[in-house]
Protein backbone atom coordinates (compact mmCIF):
# COMPACT_ATOMS: atom_id res chain seq x y z
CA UNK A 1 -34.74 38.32 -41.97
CA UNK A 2 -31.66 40.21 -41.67
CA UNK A 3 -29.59 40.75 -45.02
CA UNK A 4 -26.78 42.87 -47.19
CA UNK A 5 -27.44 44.00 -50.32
CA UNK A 6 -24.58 45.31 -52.13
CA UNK A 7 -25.19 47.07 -55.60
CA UNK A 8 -22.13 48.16 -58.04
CA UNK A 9 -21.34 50.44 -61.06
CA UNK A 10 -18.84 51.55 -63.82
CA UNK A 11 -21.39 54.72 -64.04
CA UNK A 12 -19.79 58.17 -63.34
CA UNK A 13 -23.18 59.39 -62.94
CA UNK A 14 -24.30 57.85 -60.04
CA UNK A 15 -23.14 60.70 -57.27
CA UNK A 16 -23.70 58.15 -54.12
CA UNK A 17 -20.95 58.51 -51.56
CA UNK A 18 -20.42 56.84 -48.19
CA UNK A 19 -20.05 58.32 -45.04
CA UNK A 20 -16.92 57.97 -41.96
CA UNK A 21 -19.76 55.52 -40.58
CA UNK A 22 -20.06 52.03 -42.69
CA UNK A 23 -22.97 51.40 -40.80
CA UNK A 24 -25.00 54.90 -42.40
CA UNK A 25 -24.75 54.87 -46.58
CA UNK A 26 -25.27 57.79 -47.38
CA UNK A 27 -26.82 58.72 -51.65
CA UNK A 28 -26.82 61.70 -53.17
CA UNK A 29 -28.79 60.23 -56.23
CA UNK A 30 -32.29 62.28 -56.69
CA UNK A 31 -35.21 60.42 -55.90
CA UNK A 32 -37.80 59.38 -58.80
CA UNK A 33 -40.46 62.23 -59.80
CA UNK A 34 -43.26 60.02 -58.42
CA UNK A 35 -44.52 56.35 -57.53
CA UNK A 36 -45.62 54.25 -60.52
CA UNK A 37 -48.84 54.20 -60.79
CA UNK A 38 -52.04 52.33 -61.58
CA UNK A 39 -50.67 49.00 -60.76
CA UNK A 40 -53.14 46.05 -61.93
CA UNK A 41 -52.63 42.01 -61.20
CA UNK A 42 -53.96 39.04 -63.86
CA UNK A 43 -53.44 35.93 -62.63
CA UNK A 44 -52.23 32.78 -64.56
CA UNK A 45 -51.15 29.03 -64.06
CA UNK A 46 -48.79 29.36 -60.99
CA UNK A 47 -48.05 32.92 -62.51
CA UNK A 48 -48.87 36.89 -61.80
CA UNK A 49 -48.77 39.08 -64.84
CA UNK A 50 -48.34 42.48 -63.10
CA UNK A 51 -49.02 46.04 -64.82
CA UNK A 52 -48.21 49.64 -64.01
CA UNK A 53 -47.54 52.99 -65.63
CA UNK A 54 -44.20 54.21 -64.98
CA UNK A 55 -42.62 56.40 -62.97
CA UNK A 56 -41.76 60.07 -63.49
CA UNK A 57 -37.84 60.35 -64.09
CA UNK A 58 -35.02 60.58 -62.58
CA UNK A 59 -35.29 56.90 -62.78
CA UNK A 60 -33.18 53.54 -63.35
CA UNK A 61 -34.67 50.52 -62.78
CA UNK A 62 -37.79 49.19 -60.85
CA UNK A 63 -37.97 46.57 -58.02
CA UNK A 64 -41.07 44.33 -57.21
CA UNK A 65 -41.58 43.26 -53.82
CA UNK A 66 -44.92 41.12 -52.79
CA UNK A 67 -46.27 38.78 -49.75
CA UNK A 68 -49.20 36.73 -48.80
CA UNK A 69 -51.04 39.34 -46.58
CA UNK A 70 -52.59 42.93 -47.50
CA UNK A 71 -50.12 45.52 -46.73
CA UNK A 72 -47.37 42.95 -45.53
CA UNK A 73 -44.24 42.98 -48.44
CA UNK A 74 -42.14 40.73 -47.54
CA UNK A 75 -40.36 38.97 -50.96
CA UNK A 76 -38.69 41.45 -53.09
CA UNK A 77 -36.40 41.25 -56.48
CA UNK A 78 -33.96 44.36 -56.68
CA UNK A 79 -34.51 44.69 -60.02
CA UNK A 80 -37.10 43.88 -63.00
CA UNK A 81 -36.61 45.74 -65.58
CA UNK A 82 -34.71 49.44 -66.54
CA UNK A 83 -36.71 52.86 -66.88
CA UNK A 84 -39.33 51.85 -69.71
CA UNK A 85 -40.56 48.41 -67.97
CA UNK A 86 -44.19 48.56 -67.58
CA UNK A 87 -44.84 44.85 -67.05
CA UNK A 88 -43.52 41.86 -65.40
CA UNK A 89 -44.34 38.08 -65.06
CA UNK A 90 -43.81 36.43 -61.52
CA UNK A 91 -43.60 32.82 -62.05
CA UNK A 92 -43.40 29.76 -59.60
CA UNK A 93 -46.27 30.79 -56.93
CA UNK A 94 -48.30 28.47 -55.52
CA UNK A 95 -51.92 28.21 -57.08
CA UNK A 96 -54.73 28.89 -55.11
CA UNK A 97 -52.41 31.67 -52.68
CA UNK A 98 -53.46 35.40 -52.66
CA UNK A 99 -50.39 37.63 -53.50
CA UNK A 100 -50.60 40.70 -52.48
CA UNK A 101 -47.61 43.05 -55.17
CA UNK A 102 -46.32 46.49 -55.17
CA UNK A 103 -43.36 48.13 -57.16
CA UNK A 104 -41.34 50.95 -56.90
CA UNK A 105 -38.60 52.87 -58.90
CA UNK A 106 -35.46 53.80 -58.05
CA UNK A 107 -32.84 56.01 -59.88
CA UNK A 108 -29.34 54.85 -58.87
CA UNK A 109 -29.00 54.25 -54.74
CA UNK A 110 -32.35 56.24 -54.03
CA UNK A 111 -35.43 54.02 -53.94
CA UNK A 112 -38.84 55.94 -55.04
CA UNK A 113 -42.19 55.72 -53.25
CA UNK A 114 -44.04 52.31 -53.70
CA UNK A 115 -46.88 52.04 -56.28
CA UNK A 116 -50.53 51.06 -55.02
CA UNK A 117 -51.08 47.35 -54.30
CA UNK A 118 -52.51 44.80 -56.57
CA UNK A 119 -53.76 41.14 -55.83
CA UNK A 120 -54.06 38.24 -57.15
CA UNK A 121 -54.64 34.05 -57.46
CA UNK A 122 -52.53 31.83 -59.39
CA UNK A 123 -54.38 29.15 -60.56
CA UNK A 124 -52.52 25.46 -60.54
CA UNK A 125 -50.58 23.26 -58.08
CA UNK A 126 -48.85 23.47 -54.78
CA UNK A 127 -45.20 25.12 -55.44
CA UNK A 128 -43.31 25.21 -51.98
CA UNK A 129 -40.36 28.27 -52.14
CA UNK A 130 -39.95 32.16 -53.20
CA UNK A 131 -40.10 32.42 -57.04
CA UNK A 132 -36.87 33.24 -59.11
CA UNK A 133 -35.25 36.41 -58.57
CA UNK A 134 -36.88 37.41 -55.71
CA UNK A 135 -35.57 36.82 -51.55
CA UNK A 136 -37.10 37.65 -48.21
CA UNK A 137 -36.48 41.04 -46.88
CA UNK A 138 -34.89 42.74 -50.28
CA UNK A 139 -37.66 45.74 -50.35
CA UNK A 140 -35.14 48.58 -51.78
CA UNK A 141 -34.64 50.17 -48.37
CA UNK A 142 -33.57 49.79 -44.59
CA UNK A 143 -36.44 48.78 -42.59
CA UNK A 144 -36.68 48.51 -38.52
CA UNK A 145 -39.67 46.02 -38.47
CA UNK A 146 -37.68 43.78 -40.94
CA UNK A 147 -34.06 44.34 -39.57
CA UNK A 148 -32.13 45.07 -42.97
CA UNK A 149 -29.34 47.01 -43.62
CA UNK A 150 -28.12 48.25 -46.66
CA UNK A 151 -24.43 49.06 -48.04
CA UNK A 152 -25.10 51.34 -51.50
CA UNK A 153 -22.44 51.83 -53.38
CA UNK A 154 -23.94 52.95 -56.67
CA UNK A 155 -26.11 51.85 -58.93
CA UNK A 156 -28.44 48.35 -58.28
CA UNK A 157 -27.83 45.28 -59.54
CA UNK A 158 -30.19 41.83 -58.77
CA UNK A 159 -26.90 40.39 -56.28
CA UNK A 160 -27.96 40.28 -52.75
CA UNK A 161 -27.04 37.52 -49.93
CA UNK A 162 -29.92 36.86 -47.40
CA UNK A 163 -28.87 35.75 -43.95
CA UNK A 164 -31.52 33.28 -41.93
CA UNK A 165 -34.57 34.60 -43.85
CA UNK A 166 -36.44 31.49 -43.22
CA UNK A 167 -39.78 32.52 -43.57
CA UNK A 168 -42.86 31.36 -44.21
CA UNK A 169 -43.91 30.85 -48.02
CA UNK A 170 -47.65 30.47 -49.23
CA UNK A 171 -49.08 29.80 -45.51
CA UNK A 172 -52.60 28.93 -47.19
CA UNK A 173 -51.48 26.16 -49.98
CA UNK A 174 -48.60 24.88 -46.72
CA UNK A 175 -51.72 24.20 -44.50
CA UNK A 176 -53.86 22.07 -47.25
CA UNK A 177 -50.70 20.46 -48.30
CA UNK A 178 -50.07 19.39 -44.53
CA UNK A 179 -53.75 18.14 -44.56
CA UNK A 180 -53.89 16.02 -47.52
CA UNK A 181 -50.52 14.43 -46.19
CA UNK A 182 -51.24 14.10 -42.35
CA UNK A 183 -54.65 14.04 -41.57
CA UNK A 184 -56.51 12.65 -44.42
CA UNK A 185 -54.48 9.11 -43.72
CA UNK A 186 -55.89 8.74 -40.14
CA UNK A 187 -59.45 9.61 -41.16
CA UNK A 188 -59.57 7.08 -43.91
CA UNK A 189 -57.55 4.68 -41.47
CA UNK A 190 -60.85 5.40 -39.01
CA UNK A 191 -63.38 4.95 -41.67
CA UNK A 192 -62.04 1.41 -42.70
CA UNK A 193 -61.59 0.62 -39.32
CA UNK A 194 -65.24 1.01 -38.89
CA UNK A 195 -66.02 -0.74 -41.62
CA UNK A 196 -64.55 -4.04 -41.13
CA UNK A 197 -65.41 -3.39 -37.30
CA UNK A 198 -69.08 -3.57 -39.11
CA UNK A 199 -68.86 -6.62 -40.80
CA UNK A 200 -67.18 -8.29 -38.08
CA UNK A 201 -70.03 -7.74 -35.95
CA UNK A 202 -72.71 -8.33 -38.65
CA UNK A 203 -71.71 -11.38 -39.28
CA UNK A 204 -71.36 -12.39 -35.98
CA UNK A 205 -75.04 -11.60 -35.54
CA UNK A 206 -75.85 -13.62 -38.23
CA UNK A 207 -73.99 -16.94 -37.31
């Protein structure tokens, strides 16, 4: 999924400059004290209520990235909350899917070190899509395996445009949903088949 995310401020103390090079942002923001820490994940009806202690300052805000797979982030909101959020609720997943969260701080244009990662399993129905806030490949920083690029122009906001990031969403709850609709039909088209094939010849048997 290849994106832009574009961030913007009125702040004259975000020191982020660009360089001759569009293609290479450069920040001169300094880098959070640490990675928040002691991230924990309580599931809820199609919801995640996730945890953490915060980071050590400089910091700003904190983004949330998560995906379906340990050690694979793939979803990610730019920003949940300023320098004293400790919590956040991610609603509209898919019940019975294993999310797999991590979240990191940032202080202006200069993303921190992610947290540890925390699991969990909504309970409640099918939902097919990303939840609010969050798009596919927004993870804070430029990354080869996902092809992003960044333009960082001071400090973040949640406005990012995502070009042709169709991917996958909850790949366990897609397959049973494909199931129930597909397959189940042609086995209980088999099974009555069988059954009036049954009777047919039962009561030719008898006659």
């Amino acid at each position: 999924a290849a994106y832009t995310q574009t961030t913007n401020s009125t702040s004259s103390s975000s020191s982020s400059s660009t360089s001759s090079n569009p293609s290479a942002p450069v920040c001169n923001d300094q880098k959070p004290g640490n990675a928040p820490f002691g991230l924990t994940a309580v599931a809820g009806l199609n919801s995640v209520t996730l945890t953490w202690n915060k980071a050590s300052d400089p910091v700003s805000y904190y983004l949330m990235t998560f995906g379906t797979s340990p050690g694979s982030q793939i979803y990610g909101n730019p920003n949940i909350g300023n320098k004293d959020t400790t919590t956040y609720t991610v609603s509209g997943l898919s019940g019975g899917t294993t999310y797999y969260f991590k979240v990191r701080a940032g202080n202006g244009c200069m993303p921190g070190d992610f947290s540890n990662e925390a699991s969990a399993a909504p309970s409640g129905g099918f939902i097919e899509g990303v939840p609010a806030g969050f798009e596919a490949g927004v993870l804070g920083e430029a990354t080869k395996s996902a092809e992003l690029t960044e333009e960082l122009t001071g400090e973040p906001t949640p406005t990012t445009t995502v070009i042709n990031a169709g991917l996958v969403k909850g790949i366990q709850s897609i397959a049973k949903n494909k199931f129930w609709k597909y397959i189940l039909p042609v086995v209980l088209l088999i099974l009555l088949t069988a059954v009036i094939f049954y009777f047919y010849k039962r009561r030719g048997m008898s006659s």
